[in-house]
Structures are given as structure tokens and as C-alpha cells.
C-alpha atoms as a PDB file:
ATOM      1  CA  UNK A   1      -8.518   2.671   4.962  1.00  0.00           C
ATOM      2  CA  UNK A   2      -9.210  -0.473   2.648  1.00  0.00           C
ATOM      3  CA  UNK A   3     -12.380  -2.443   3.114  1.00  0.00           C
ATOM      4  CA  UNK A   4     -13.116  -6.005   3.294  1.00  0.00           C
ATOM      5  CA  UNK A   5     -14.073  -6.198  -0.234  1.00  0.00           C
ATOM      6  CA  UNK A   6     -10.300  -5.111  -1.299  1.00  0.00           C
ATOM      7  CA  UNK A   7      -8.736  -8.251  -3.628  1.00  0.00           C
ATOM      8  CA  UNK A   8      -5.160  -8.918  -4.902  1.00  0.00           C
ATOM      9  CA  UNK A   9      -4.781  -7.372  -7.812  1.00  0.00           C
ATOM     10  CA  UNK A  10      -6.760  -4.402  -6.974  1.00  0.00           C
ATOM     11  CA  UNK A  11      -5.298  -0.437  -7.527  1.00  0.00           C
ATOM     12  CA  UNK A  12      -5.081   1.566  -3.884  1.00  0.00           C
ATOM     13  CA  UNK A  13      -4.260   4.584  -2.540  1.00  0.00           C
ATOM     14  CA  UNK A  14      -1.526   5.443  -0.608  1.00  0.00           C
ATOM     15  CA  UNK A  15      -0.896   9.726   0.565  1.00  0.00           C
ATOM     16  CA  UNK A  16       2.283  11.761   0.799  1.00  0.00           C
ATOM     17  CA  UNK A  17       4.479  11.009   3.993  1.00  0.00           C
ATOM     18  CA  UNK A  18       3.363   7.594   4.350  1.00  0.00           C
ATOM     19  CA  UNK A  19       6.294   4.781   5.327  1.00  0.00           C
ATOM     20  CA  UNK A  20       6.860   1.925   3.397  1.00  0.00           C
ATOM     21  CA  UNK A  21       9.214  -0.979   3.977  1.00  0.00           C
ATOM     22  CA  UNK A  22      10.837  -4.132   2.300  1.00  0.00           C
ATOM     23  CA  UNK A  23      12.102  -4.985   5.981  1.00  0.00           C
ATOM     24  CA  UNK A  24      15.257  -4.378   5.102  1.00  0.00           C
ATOM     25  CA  UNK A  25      14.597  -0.580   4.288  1.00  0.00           C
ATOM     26  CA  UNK A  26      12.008   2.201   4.296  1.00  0.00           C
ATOM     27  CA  UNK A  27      10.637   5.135   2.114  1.00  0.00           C
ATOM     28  CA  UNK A  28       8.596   7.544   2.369  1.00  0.00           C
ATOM     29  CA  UNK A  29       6.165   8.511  -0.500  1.00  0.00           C
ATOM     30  CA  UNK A  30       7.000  12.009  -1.535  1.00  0.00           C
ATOM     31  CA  UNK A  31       3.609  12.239  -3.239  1.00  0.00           C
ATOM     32  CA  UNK A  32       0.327  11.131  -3.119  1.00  0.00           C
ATOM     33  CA  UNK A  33       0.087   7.397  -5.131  1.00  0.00           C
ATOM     34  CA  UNK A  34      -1.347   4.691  -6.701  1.00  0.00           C
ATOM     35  CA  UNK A  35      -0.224   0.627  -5.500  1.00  0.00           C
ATOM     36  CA  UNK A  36      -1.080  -2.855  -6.650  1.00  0.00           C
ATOM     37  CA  UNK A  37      -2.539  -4.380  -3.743  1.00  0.00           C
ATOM     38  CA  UNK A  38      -0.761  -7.973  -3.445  1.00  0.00           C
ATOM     39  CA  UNK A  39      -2.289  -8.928  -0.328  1.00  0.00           C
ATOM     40  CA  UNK A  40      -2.077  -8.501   3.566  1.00  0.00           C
ATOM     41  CA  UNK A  41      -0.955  -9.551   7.364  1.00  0.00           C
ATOM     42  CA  UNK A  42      -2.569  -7.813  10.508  1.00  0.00           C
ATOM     43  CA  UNK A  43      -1.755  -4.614  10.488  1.00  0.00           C
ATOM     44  CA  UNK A  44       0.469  -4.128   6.927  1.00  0.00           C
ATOM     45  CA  UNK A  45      -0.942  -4.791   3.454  1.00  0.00           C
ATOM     46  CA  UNK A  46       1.295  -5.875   0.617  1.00  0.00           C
ATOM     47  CA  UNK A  47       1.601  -3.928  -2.351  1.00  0.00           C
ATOM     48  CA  UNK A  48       3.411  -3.123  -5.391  1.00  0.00           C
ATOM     49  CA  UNK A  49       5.257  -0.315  -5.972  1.00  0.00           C
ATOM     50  CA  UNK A  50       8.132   1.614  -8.294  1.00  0.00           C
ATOM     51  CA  UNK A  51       9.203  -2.653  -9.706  1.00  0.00           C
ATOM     52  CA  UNK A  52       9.237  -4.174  -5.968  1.00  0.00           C
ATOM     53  CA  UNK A  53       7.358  -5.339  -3.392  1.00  0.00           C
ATOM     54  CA  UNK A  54       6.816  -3.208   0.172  1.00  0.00           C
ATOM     55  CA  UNK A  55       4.963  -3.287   3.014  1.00  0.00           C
ATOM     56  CA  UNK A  56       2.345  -0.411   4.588  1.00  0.00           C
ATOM     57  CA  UNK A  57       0.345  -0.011   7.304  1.00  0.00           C
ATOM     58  CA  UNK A  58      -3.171  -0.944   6.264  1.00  0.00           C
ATOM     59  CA  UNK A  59      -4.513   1.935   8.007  1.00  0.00           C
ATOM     60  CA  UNK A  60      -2.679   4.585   5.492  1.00  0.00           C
ATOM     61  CA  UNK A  61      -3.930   2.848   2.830  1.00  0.00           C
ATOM     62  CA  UNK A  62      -7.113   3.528   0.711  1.00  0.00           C
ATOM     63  CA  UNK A  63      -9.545   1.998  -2.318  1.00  0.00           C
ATOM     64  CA  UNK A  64      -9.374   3.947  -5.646  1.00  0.00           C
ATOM     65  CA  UNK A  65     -12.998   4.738  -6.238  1.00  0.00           C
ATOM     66  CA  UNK A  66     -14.197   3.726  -9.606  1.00  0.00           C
END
């Protein structure tokens, strides 16, 4: 799961058979792959994926270790 010290702009980790959503529709990642982190709400974090913008549950979602 993402930390505190997670900022916009930052490169995160989502796993295979994980939903995302635009609100309008939903995937699920196939694969294992990395986002743009664009920000967050209470329980979703914004990120950027494949040229758009989708919501995830913050809890599927982890920090790329440098």
C-alpha cells in the first residue's frame, strides 16, 4: 500500500487482477504495472495509466522502490 510520503508525480505499483475505473468504466490489469500517481480521495488514488486517467483502490496500490 502507498505511504504518506507518496507525491504527485511519483511512479507506483499496481498487481495483476486489480480494478480500475474512469467511473464510467472498469479494467482490470492483466499484468503486473507501473502508474503515475496523480493524486488521491479516501479510499481511491488517482493515477495515470495506458493515455488516461483512472481510479484504484489505494489499498492495491504500492511505491516503486528506488
Amino acid at each position: 500500500m502507498i505511504n504518506h510520503k507518496t507525491e504527485i508525480g511519483d511512479l507506483v505499483y499496481i498487481p495483476s487482477q486489480v480494478l480500475l475505473t474512469n467511473h464510467k468504466t472498469f479494467i482490470k490489469t492483466d499484468k503486473p504495472i507501473n502508474v503515475v500517481y496523480l493524486g488521491k480521495k479516501s479510499v481511491e488514488a488517482h493515477v495515470f495509466y495506458n493515455g488516461s486517467s483512472w481510479w484504484v483502490n489505494r489499498d492495491k496500490i504500492y511505491n516503486v522502490k528506488e
